[in-house]
Protein backbone atom coordinates (compact mmCIF):
# COMPACT_ATOMS: atom_id res chain seq x y z
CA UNK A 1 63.55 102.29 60.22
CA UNK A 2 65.73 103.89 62.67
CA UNK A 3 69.11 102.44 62.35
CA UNK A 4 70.55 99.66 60.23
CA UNK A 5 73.93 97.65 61.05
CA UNK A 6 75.39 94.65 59.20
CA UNK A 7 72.88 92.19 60.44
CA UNK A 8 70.30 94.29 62.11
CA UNK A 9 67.24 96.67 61.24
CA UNK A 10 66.29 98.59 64.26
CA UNK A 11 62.89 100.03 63.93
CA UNK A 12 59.93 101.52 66.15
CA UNK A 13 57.34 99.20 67.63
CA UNK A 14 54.09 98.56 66.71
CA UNK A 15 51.20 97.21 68.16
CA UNK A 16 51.26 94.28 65.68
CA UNK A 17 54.70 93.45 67.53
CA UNK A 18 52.33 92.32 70.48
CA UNK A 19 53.04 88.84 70.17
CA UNK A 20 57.21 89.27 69.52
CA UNK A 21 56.86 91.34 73.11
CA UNK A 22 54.96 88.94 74.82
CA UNK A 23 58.00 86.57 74.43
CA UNK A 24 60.25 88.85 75.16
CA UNK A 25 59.03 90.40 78.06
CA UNK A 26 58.40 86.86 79.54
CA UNK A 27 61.65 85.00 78.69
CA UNK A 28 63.75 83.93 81.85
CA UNK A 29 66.11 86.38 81.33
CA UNK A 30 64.21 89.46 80.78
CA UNK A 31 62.17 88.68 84.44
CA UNK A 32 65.42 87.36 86.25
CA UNK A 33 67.18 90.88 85.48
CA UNK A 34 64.61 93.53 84.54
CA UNK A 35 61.57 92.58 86.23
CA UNK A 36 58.46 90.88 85.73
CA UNK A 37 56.11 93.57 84.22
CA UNK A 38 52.89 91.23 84.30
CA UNK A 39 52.52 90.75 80.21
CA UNK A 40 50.02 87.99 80.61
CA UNK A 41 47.97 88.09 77.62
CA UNK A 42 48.89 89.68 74.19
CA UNK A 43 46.45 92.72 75.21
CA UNK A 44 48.81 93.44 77.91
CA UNK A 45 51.66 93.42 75.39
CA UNK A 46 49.95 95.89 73.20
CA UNK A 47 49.46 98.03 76.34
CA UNK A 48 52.73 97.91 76.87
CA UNK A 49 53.69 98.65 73.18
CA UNK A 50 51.86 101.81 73.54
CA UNK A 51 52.14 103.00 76.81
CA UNK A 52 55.41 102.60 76.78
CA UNK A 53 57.69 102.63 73.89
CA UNK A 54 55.02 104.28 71.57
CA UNK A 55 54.84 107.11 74.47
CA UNK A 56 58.49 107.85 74.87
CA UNK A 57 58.70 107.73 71.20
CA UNK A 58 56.12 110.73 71.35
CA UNK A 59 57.66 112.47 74.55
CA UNK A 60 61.05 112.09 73.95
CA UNK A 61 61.92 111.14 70.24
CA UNK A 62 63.44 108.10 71.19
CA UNK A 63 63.38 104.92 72.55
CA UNK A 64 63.56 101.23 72.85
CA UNK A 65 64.01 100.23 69.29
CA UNK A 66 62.58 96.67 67.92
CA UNK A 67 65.52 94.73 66.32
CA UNK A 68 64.88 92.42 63.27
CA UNK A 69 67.29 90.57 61.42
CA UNK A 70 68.18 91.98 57.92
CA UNK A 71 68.48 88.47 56.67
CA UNK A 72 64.17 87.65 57.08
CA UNK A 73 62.41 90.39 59.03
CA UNK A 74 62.54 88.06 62.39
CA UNK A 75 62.87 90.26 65.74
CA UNK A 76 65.20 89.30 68.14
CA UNK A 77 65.53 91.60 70.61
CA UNK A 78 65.08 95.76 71.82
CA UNK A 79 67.55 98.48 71.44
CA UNK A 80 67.56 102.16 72.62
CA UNK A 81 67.22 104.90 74.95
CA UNK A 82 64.94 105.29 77.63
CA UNK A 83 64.67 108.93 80.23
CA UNK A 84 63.65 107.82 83.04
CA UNK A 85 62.45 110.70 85.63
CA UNK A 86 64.98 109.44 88.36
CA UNK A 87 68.60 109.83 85.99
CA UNK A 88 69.96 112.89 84.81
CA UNK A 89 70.74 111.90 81.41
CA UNK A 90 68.90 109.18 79.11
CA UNK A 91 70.19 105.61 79.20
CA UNK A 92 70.95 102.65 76.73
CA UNK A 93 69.04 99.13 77.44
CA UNK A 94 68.70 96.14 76.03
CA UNK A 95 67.01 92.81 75.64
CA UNK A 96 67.98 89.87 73.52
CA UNK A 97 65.68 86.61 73.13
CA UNK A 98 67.74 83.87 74.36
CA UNK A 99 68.20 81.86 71.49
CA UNK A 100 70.37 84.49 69.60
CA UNK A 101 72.18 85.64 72.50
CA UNK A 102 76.38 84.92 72.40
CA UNK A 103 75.78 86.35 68.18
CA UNK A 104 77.50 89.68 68.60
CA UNK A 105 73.62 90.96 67.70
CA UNK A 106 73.39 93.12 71.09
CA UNK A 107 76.76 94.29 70.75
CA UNK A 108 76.19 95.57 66.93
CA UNK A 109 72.92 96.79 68.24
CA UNK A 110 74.23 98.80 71.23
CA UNK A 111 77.27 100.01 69.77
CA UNK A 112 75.17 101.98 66.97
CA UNK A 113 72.43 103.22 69.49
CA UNK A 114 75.45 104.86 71.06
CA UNK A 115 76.38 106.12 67.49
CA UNK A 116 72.75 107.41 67.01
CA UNK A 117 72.52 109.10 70.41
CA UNK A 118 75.83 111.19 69.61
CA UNK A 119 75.34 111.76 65.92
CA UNK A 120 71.59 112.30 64.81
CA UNK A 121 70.16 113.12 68.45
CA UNK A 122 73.27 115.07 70.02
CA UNK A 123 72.71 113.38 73.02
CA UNK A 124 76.50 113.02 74.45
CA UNK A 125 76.04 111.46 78.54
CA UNK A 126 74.61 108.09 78.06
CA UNK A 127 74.26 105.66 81.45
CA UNK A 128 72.89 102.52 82.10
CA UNK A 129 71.66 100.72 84.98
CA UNK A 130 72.05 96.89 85.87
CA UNK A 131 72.63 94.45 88.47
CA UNK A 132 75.47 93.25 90.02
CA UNK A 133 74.06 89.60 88.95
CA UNK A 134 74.30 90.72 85.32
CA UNK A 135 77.29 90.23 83.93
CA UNK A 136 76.51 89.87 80.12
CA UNK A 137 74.92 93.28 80.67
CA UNK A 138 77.77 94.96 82.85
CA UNK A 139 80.74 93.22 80.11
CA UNK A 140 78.88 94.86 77.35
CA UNK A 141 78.23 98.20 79.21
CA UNK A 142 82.21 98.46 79.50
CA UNK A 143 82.61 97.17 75.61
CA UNK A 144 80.56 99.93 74.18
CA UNK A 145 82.33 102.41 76.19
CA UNK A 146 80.10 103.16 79.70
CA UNK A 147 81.90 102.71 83.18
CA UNK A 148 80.60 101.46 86.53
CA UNK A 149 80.47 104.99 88.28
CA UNK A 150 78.29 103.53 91.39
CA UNK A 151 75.15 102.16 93.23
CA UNK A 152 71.67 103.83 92.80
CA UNK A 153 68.74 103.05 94.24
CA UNK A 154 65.08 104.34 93.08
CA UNK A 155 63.19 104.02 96.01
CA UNK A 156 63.94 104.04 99.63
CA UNK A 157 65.17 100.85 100.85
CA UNK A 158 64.74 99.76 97.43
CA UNK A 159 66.83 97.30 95.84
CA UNK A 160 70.40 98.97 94.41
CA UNK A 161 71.42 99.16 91.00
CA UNK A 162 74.85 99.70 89.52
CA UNK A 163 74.89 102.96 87.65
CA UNK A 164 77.32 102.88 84.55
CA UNK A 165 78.24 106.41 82.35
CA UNK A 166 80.18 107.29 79.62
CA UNK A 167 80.74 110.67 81.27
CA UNK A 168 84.38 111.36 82.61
């Protein structure tokens, strides 16, 4: 186990998870605002699993974190850092399955990922990326302490993101 809140056990993923990610990565929400990453079959989940979280675990000693509930084991949603090779500093995403969503999980979830980042990694700038369309995303970005700093786009002519830091 990584971290552990009140309610929540963050954890690393395994490929056993294959079947919590292939809900996940396949409920409305997740493809409406971070893409449809073609998780078709429960092998693709697993590929996923390992190519990457298991991978950034291994490059960067962190990453998206599985939440479970303390109460029975159940996972809900992922937690953590990503690097991505296009941001200067690593940043904090999320994803909650729908049915526990408006819970106050992704908040307690989020809040000590930015804890974590600070206090056991000594990672200090943490930013996030989202959509305009987002606004669960973009109120919780500002409640755990980030602020919208501007657009950023990954590819040219590629659709814009809003870029949120923590970083005066």
């Amino acid at each position: 186990m990584i971290l552990k809140t009140k309610r929540l056990n963050l954890e690393k993923a395994k490929l056993e998870d294959a079947p919590f990610f292939y809900k996940l990565l396949n409920s409305p929400n997740w493809i409406e605002f971070i893409g449809d990453r073609n998780i078709n079959t429960l092998d693709d989940a697993e590929k996923y699993i390992k190519n990457s979280l298991i991978q950034s675990y291994a490059n960067h000693g962190f990453g998206l974190y599985k939440m479970t509930l303390q109460s029975d084991g159940k996972p809900v949603g992922i937690c953590g850092l990503l690097k991505r090779p296009n941001l200067d500093h690593p940043d904090i995403g999320f994803a909650l399955l729908p049915e526990y969503a408006k819970q106050g999980y992704m908040f307690e979830a989020a809040e000590a990922t930015m804890d974590y980042a600070k206090s056991i990694l000594g990672i200090f700038t943490i930013v996030a990326i989202t959509t305009e369309r987002n606004t669960n995303s973009r109120k919780l970005l500002e409640k755990i302490g980030l602020k919208l700093k501007g657009n950023i786009s990954f590819e040219e002519g590629g659709k814009d993101f809003l870029l949120y830091s923590n970083e005066n």
